[in-house]
Protein backbone atom coordinates (compact mmCIF):
# COMPACT_ATOMS: atom_id res chain seq x y z
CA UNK A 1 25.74 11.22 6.29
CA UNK A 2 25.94 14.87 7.77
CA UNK A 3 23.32 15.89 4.90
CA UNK A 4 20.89 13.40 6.06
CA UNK A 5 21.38 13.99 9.90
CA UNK A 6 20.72 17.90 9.24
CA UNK A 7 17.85 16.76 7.35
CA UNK A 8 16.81 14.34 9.97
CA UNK A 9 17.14 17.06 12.82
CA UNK A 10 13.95 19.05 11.14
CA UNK A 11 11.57 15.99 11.50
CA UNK A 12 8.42 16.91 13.31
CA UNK A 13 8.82 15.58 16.89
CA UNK A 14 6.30 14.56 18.91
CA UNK A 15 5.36 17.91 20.16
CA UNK A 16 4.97 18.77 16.92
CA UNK A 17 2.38 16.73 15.98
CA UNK A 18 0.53 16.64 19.67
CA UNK A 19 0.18 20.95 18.47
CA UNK A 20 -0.76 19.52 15.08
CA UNK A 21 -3.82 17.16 16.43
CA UNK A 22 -5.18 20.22 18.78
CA UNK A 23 -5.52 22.44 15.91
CA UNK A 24 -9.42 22.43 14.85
CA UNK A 25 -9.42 23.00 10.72
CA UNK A 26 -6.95 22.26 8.26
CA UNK A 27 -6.11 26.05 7.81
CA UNK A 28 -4.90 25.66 11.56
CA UNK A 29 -2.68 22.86 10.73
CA UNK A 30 -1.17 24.82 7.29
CA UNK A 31 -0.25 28.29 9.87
CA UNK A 32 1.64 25.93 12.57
CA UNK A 33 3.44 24.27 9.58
CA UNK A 34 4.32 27.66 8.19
CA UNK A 35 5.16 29.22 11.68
CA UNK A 36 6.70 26.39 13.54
CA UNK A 37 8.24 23.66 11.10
CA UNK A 38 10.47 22.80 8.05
CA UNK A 39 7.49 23.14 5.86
CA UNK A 40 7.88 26.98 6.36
CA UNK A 41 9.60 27.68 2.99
CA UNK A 42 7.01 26.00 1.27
CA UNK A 43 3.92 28.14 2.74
CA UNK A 44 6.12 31.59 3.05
CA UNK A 45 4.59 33.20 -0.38
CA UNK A 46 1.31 31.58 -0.16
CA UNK A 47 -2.22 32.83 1.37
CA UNK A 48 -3.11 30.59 3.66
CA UNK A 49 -6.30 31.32 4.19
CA UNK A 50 -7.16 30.78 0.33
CA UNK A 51 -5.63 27.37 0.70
CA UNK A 52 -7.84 24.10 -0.06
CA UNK A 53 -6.62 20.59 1.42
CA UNK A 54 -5.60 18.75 -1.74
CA UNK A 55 -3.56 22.76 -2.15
CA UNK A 56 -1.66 21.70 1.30
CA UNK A 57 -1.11 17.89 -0.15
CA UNK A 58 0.66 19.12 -2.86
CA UNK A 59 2.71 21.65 -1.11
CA UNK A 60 3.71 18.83 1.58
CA UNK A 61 4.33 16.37 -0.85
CA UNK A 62 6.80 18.95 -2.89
CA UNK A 63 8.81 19.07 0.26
CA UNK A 64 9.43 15.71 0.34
CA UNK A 65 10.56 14.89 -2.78
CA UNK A 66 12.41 18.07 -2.58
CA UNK A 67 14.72 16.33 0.21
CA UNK A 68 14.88 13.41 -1.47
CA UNK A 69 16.35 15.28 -4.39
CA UNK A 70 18.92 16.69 -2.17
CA UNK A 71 19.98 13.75 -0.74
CA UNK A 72 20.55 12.18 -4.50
CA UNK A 73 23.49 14.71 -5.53
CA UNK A 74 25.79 13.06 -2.42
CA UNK A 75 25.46 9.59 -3.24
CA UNK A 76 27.62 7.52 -5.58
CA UNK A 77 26.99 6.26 -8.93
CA UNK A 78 25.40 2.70 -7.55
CA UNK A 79 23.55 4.85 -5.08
CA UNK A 80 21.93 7.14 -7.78
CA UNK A 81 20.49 4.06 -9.95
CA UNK A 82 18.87 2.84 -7.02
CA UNK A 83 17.26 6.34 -6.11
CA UNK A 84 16.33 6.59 -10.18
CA UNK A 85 14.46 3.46 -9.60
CA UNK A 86 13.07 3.89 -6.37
CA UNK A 87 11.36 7.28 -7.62
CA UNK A 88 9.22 5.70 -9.62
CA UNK A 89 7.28 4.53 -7.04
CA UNK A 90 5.96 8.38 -7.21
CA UNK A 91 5.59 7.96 -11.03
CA UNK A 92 3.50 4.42 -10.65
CA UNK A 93 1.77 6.01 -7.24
CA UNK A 94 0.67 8.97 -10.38
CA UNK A 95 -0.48 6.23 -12.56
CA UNK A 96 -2.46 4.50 -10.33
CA UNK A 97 -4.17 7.90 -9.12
CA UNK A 98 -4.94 7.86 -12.78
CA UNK A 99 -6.37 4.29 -13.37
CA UNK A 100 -8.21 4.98 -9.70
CA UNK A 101 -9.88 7.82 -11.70
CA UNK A 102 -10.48 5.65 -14.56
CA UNK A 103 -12.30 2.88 -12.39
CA UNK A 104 -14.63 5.37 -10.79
CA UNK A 105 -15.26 6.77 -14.41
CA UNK A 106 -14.19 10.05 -13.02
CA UNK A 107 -11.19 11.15 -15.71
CA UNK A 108 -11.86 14.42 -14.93
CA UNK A 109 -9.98 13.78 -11.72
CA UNK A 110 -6.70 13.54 -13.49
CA UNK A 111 -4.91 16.91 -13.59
CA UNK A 112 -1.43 17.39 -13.09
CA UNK A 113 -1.80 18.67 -9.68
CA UNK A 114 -3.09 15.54 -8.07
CA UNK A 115 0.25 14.20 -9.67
CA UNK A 116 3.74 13.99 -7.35
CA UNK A 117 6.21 15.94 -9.18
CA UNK A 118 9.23 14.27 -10.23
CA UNK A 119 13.05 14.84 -11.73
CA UNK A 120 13.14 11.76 -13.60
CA UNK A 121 10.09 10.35 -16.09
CA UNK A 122 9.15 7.12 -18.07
CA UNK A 123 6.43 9.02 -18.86
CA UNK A 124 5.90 13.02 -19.22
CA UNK A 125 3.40 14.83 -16.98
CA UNK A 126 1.90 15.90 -20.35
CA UNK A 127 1.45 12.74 -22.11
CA UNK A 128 0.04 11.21 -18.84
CA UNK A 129 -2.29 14.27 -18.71
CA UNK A 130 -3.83 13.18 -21.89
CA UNK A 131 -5.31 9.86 -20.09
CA UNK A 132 -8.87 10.10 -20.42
CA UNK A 133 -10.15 6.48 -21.13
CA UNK A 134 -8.83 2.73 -20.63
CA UNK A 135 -7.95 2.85 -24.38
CA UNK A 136 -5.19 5.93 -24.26
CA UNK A 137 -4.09 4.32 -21.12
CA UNK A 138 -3.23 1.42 -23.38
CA UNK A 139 -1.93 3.72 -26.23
CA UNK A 140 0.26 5.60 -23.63
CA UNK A 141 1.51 2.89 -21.87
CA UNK A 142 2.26 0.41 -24.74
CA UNK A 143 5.31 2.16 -25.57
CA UNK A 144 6.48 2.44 -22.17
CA UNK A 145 8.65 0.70 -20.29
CA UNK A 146 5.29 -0.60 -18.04
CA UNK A 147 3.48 -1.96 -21.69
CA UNK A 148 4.47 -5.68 -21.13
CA UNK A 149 2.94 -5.67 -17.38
CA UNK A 150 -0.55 -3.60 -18.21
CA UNK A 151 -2.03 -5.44 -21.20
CA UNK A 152 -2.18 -8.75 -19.36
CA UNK A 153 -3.37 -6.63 -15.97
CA UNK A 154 -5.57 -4.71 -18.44
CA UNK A 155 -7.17 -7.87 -19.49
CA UNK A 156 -7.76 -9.85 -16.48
CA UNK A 157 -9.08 -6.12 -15.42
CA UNK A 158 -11.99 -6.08 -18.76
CA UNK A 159 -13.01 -10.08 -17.48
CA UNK A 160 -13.86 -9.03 -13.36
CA UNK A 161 -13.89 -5.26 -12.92
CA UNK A 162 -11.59 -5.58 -10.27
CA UNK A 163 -9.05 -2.52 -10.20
CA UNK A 164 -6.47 -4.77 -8.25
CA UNK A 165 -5.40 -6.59 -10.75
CA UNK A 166 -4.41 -3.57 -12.41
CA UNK A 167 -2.68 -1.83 -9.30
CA UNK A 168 -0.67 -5.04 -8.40
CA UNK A 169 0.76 -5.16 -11.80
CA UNK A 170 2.43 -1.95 -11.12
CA UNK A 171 3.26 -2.64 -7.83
CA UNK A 172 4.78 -6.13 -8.81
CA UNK A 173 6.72 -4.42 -11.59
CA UNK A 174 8.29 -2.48 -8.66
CA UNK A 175 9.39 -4.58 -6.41
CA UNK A 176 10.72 -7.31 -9.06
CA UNK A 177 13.06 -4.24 -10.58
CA UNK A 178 13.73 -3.39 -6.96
CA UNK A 179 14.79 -6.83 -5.76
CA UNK A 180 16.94 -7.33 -9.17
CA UNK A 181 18.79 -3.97 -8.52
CA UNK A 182 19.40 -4.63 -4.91
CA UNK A 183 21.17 -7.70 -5.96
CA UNK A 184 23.96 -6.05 -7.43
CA UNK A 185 24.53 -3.40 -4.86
CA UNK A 186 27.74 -3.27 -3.37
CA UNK A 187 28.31 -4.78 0.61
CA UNK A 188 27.20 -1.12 1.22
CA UNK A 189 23.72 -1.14 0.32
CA UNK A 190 23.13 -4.84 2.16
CA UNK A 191 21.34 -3.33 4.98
CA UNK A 192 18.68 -1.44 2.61
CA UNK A 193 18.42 -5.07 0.74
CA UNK A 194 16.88 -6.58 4.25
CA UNK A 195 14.55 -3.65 5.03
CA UNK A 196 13.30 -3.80 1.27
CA UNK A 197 12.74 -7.29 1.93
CA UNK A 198 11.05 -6.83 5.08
CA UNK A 199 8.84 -4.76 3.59
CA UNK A 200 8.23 -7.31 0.83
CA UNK A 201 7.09 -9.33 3.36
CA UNK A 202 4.29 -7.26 5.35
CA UNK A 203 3.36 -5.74 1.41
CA UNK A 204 2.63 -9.83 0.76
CA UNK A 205 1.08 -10.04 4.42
CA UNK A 206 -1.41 -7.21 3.85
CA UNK A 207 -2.22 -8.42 0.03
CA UNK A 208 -3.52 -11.45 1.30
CA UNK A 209 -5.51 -10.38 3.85
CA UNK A 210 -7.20 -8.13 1.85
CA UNK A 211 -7.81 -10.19 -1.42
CA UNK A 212 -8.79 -12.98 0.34
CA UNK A 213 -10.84 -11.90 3.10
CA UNK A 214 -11.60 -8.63 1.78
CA UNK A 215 -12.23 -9.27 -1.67
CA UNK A 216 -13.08 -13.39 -1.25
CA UNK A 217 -10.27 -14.43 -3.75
CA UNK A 218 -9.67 -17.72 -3.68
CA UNK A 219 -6.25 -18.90 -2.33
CA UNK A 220 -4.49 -19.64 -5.28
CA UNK A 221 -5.81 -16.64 -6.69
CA UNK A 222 -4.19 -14.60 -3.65
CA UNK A 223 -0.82 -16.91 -4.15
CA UNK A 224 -0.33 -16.16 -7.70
CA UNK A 225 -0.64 -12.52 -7.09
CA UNK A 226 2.17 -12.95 -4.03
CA UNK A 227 5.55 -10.58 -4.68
CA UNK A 228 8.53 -13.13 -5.42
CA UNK A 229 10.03 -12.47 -2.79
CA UNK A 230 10.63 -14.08 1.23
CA UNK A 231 12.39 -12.93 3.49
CA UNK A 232 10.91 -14.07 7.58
CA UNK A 233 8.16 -15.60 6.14
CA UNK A 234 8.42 -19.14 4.29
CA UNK A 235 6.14 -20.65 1.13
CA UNK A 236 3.66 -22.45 3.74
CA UNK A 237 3.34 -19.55 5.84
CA UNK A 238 2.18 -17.61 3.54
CA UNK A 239 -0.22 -20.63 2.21
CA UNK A 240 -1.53 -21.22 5.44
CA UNK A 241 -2.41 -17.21 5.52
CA UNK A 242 -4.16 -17.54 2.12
CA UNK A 243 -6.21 -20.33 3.29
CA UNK A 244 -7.66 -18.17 6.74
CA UNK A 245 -11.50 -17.89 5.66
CA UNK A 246 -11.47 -14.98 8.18
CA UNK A 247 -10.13 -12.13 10.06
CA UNK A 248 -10.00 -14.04 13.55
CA UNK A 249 -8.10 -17.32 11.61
CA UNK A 250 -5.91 -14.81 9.81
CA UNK A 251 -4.58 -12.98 12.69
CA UNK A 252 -4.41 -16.74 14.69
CA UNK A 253 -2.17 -17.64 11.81
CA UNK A 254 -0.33 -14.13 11.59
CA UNK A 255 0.53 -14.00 15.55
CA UNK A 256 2.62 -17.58 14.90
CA UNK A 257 5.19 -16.13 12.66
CA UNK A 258 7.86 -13.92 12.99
CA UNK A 259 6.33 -10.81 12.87
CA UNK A 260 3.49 -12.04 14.91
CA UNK A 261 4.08 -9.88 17.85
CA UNK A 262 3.83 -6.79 16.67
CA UNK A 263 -0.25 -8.10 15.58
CA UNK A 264 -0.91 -9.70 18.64
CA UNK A 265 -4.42 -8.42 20.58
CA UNK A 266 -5.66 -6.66 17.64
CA UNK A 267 -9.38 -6.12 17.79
CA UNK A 268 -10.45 -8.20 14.78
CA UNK A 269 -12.85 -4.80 14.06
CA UNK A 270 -10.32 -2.66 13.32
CA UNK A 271 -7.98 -4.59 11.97
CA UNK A 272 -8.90 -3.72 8.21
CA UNK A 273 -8.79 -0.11 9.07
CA UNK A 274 -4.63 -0.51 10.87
CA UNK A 275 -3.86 -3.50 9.07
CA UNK A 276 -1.34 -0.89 6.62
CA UNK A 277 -0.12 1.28 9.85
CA UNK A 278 0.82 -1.51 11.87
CA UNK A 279 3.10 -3.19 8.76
CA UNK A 280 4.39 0.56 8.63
CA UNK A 281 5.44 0.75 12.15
CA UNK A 282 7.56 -2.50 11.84
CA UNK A 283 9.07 -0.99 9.13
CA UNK A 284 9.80 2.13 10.86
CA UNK A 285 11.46 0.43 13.66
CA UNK A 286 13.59 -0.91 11.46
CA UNK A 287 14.26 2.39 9.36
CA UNK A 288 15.03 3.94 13.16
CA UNK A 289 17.61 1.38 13.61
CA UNK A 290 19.74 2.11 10.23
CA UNK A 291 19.67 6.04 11.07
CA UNK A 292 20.74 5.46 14.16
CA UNK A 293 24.21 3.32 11.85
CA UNK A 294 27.03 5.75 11.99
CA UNK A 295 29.80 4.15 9.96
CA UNK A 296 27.28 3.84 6.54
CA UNK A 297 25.95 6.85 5.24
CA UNK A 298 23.67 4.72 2.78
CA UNK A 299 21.99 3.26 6.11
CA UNK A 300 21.63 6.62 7.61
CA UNK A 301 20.03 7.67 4.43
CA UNK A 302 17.98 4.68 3.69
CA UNK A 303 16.39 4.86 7.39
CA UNK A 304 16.26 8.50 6.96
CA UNK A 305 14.20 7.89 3.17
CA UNK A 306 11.53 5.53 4.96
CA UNK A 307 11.27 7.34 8.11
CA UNK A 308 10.69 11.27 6.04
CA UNK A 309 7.71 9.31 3.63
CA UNK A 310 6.28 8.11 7.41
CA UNK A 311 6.16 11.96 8.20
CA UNK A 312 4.18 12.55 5.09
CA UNK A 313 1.69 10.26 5.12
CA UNK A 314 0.83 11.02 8.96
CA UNK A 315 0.44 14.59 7.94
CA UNK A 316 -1.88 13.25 4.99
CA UNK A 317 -3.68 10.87 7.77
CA UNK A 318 -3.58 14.62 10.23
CA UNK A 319 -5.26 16.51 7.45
CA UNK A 320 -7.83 14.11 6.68
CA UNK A 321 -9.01 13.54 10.31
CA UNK A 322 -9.44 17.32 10.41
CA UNK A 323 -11.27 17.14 7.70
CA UNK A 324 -13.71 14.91 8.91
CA UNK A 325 -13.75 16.11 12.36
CA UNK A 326 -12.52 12.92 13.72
CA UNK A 327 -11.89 12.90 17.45
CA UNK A 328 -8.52 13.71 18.09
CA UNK A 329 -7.64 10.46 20.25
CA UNK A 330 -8.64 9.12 17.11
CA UNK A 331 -6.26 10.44 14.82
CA UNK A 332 -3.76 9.98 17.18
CA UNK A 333 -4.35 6.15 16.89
CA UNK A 334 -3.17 6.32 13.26
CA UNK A 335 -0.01 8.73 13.12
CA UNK A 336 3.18 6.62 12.91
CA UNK A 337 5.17 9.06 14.65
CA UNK A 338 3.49 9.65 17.65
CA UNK A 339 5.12 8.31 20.53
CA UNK A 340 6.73 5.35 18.80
């Protein structure tokens, strides 16, 4: 618990990031990082200035799974499998950089710095590295403890072009081992079981929305694609959400259950473009609330876990609005962190 509250003490603040969003360029961003933050250590031996943004991605996402590497060491021997299994969520967000690549027929893409580095591998950077078609993804992963889920996803994949199938069938391998694992934690880890299955829920939530209004799946399509897994939300809720024909029904339907106030007065518009950052800010109320637990250090450091990654991806979401010169009320809009 002390560990994770020192950690916790160095997360950007609000102040932070207000400094971050007035910066013009994404060199601007990297030097108040370096000058003003945790991420100083990571920039100290570095040359800014020679610095591209995928360069800064990497060196931000380092840091992260640095801390979460630190954290691992203090936790007991039930604590440890979980963290073994919940870093491959890095190692399937790598492979489905590399099937991304595959998709757009761009294998060049895949290089082994657009990869998250990790401790612990199903799969070596190296072997991964030699992905260059559909076929040695098959011959790579066959042998792997993902072969059984991406020949059936690989299939369904050659019959309608659509990458989904093959991205879900990661992401359902997942959260199945996940749920299965959480099962047998001890009383400690019950707290962590109801966040994971909160976020089971909005994963499901934002699926649906966009396979069947996005991508004009049918509804038992969407449904058999659904994680196995309820926790607020029951069978015919999630039916009648699969059913919406469009984004006005869907967020009528979505307002009635029990996360519908956190969606309420959405401007149907957006709504594709915050559907993921408005799941993620339920989730980080939630993370917020176990941190703030002081007699379990396995809530402090599962808030702690959610509420870090939250920090990454708005500096990812910072970086890219610089980018592309995106107003800065704008960006603002989409940082998790900011005022919540």
């Amino acid at each position: 618990m002390s560990k994770v509250k020192v950690l916790h003490s160095k997360i950007l603040t609000e102040e932070d990031f207000n400094n971050l969003i007035n910066t013009e360029t994404v060199t601007e961003v990297t030097e108040y990082l370096k000058a003003n933050t945790h991420y100083k250590e990571y920039f100290e031996n570095v040359d800014i200035s020679k610095l591209h943004r995928r360069d800064v991605e990497i060196l931000i996402r380092q840091a992260i799974l640095k801390d979460f590497y630190n954290i691992y060491f203090y936790l007991p021997v039930e604590g440890q499998r979980f963290f073994k299994l919940m870093e491959k969520r890095f190692e399937i967000e790598n492979i489905k950089f590399i099937l991304r690549s595959l998709h757009s027929e761009h294998p060049e893409y895949i290089t082994e710095e657009k990869f998250f580095p990790l401790y612990h591998q199903s799969i070596s950077t190296d072997t991964l590295l030699t992905i260059k078609s559909f076929d040695d993804a098959l011959n790579v992963f066959k042998n792997s403890v993902y072969g059984s889920i991406f020949e059936p996803a690989y299939s369904n994949y050659q019959k309608n072009g659509k990458i989904q199938y093959l991205l879900n069938a990661f992401d359902f391998w997942y959260f199945t081992n996940m749920k299965s694992m959480l099962s047998l934690m001890p009383m400690f880890g019950k707290n962590l079981k109801y966040l994971f299955y909160e976020q089971m829920d909005l994963a499901n939530i934002q699926w649906i929305y966009r396979s069947r209004i996005l991508f004009k799946l049918s509804p038992e399509e969407v449904l058999n694609f659904l994680m196995p897994i309820h926790y607020r939300l029951t069978q015919d809720e999630l039916r009648e959400l699969a059913n919406a024909s469009n984004t006005d029904e869907f967020l009528a339907k979505l307002t009635e259950n029990k996360y519908g106030e956190f969606f309420k007065n959405i401007d149907p518009e957006i709504f594709p473009y915050i559907i993921e950052r408005l799941c993620e800010r339920i989730l980080l109320k939630s993370s917020r609330k176990l941190i703030s637990h002081t007699q379990n250090g396995f809530d402090v450091m599962s808030g702690y876990l959610y509420i870090r990654e939250y920090e990454y991806k708005d500096l990812i979401t910072l970086i890219e609005g610089k980018r592309y010169k995106l107003p800065n009320e704008k960006i603002k809009e989409f940082l998790l962190l900011m005022g919540v």
